[in-house]
Protein backbone atom coordinates (compact mmCIF):
# COMPACT_ATOMS: atom_id res chain seq x y z
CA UNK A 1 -18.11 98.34 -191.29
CA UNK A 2 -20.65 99.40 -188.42
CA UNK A 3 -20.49 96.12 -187.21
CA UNK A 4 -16.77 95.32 -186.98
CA UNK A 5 -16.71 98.87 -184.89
CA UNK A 6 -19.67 97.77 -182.49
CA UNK A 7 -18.30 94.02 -182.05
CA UNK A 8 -14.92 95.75 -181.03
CA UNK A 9 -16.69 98.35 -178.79
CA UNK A 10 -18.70 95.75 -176.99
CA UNK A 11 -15.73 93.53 -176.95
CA UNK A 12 -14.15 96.00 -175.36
CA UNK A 13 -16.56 97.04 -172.98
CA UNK A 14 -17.21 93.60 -171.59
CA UNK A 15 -13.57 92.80 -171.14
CA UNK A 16 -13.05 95.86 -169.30
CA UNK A 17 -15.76 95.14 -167.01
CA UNK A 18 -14.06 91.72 -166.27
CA UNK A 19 -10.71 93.19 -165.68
CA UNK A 20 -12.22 96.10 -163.38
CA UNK A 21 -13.90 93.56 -161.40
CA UNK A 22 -10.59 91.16 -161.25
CA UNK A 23 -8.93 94.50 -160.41
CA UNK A 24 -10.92 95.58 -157.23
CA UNK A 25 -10.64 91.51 -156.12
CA UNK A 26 -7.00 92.20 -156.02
CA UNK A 27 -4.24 93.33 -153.75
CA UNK A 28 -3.34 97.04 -155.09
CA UNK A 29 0.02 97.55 -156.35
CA UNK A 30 1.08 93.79 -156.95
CA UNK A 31 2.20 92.19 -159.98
CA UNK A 32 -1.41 90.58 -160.99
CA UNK A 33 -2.92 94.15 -160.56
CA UNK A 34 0.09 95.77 -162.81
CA UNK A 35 -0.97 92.76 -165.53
CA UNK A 36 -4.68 93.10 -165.33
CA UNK A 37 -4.52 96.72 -165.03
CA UNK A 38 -3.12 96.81 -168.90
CA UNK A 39 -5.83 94.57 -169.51
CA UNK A 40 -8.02 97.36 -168.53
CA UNK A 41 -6.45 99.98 -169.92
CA UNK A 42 -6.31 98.06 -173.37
CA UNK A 43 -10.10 97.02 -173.15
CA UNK A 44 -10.74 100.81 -172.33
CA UNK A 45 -8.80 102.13 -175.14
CA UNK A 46 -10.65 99.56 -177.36
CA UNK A 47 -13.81 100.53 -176.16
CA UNK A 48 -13.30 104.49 -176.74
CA UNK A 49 -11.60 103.94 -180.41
CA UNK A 50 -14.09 101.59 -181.58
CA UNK A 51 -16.47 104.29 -180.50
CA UNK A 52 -15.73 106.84 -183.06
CA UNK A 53 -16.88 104.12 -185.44
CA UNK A 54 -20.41 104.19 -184.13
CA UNK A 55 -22.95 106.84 -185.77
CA UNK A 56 -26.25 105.97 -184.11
CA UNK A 57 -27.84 109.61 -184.77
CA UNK A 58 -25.99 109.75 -188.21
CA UNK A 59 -23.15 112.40 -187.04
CA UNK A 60 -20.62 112.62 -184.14
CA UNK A 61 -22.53 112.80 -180.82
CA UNK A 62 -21.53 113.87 -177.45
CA UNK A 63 -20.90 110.01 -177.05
CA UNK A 64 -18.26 110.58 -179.28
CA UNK A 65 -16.76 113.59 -176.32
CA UNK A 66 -16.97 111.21 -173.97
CA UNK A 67 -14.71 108.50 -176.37
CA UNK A 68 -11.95 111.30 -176.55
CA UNK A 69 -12.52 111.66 -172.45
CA UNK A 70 -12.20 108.46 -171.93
CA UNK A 71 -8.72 107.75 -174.12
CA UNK A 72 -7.52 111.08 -172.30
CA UNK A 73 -8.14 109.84 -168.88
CA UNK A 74 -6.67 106.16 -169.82
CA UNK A 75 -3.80 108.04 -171.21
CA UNK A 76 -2.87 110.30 -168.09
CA UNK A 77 -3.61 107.22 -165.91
CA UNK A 78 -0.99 105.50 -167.28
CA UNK A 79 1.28 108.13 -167.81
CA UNK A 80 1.10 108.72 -164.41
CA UNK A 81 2.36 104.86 -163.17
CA UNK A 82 5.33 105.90 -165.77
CA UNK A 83 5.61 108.45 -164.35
CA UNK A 84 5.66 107.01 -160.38
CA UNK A 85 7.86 104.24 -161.44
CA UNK A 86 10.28 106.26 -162.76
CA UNK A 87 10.31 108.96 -160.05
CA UNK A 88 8.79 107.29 -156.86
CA UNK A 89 6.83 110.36 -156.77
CA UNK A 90 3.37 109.19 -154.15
CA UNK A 91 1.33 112.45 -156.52
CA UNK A 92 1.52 110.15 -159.69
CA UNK A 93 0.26 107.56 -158.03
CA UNK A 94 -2.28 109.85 -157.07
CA UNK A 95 -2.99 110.87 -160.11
CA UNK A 96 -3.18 106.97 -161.03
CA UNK A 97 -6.26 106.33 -159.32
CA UNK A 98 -8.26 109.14 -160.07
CA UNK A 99 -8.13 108.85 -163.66
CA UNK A 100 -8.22 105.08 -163.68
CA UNK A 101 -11.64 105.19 -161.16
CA UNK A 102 -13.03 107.91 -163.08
CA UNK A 103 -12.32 105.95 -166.76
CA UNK A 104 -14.43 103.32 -164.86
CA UNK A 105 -17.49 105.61 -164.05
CA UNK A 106 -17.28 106.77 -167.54
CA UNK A 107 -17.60 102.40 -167.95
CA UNK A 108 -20.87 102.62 -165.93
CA UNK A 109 -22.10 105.66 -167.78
CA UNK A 110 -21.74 104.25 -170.77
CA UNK A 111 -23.52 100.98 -169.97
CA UNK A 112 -26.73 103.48 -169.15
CA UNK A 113 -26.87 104.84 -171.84
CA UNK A 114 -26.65 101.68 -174.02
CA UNK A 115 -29.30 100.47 -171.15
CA UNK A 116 -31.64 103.08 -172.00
CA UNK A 117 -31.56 102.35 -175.59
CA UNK A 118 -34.52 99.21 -174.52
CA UNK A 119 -37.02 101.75 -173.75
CA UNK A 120 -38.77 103.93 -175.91
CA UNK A 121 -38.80 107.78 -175.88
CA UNK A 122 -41.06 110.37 -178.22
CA UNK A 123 -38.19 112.72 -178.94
CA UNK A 124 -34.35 112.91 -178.51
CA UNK A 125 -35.08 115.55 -175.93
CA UNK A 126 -37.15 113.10 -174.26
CA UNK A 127 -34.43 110.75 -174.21
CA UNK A 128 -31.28 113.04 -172.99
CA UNK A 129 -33.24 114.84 -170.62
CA UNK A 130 -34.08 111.72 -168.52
CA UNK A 131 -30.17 110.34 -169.82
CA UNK A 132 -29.25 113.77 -167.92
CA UNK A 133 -30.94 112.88 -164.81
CA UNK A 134 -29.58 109.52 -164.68
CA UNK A 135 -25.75 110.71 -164.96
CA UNK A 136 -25.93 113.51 -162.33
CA UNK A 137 -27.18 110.54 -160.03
CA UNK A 138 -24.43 108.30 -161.19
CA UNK A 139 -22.05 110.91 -160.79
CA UNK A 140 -22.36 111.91 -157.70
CA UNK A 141 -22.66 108.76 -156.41
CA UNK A 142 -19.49 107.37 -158.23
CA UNK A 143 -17.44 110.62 -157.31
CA UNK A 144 -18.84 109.96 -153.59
CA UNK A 145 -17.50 106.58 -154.16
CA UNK A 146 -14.25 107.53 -155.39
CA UNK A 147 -13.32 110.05 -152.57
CA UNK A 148 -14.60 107.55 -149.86
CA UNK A 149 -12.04 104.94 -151.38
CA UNK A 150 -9.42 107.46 -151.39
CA UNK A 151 -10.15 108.93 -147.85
CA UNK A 152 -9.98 105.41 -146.61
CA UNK A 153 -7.33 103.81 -148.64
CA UNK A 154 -5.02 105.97 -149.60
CA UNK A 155 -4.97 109.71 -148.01
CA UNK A 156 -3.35 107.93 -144.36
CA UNK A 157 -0.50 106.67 -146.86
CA UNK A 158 0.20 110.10 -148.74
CA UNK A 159 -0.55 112.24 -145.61
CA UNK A 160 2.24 109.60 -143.47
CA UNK A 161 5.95 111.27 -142.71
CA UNK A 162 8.79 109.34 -144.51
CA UNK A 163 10.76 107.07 -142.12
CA UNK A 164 13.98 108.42 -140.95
C-alpha cells in the first residue's frame, strides 16, 4: 500500500511542477492559464492526499502538517477564483495568488526535503536542524519572491481608480 501512496505523491508532485512551470510561461488570467491552473491545483491536491499515506518515521510527521497546509491553501486559492468570478471582487483575486504562489513554495520545500533524504545524517536532530536552516532560506527568499511579483504585477492594477 506504501507504494501506491508514494507513486501517487510523486506523480503528483512532478505533474505539478510541469503545470507551475506551463503556468508562469503563460499569459495570466486567460483561458490556457484557467485550464492548467486546475491541472495544478489537482496535481497539488494529489500530492498532499497521497501524503498522509507516507510514514517514513513510522507515525504522522510534521510532513504530514504541511499536507493539511498545503490542501488548505489549494482550497482557499480556489475558493477565492469562485469567489472573484462570481463577485468581480479584485481582493479574491488577491487572495488567488497568494495562496496559489505560496502552495508552490510549499512545492519547493517539499522537493528539499525529499533532496536531503541522499545524504546521510547521525541523528534526526541532525537532520531537521540543517532541514530548518534550509527552509528559513527558502522562505524568505520565496516570500521575497512573491511580494516582488506582486509589487510589480499586480499592486498598480488593484491600487488603479475604476474608469468612469
Amino acid at each position: 500500500m506504501h507504494d501506491t501512496f508514494a507513486t501517487l505523491h510523486t506523480f503528483g508532485a512532478i505533474s505539478a511542477y510541469v503545470t507551475a512551470f506551463l503556468i508562469f510561461t503563460q499569459r495570466v488570467g486567460g483561458k490556457n492559464h484557467r485550464v492548467i491552473g486546475i491541472g495544478y491545483a489537482v496535481a497539488m491536491l494529489l500530492t498532499a492526499l497521497s501524503g498522509f499515506g507516507l510514514y517514513n518515521f513510522g507515525h504522522p510527521s510534521i510532513f504530514h502538517v504541511f499536507s493539511v497546509i498545503t490542501t488548505v491553501t489549494i482550497t482557499r486559492g480556489w475558493y477565492a477564483m469562485y469567489q472573484y468570478r462570481s463577485t468581480g471582487e479584485k481582493s479574491h483575486l488577491l487572495n488567488h495568488y497568494f495562496n496559489m504562489a505560496y502552495s508552490f513554495m510549499g512545492l519547493n520545500l517539499a522537493a528539499i526535503a525529499q533532496g536531503m533524504r541522499f545524504f546521510s545524517f547521525n541523528s534526526l536532530m541532525e537532520y531537521f536542524s540543517i532541514l530548518g536552516i534550509l527552509y528559513l532560506i527558502a522562505i524568505t527568499i520565496a516570500n521575497r519572491l512573491i511580494q516582488k511579483v506582486y509589487f510589480k504585477r499586480f499592486e498598480p492594477w488593484f491600487q488603479a481608480k475604476p474608469a468612469e
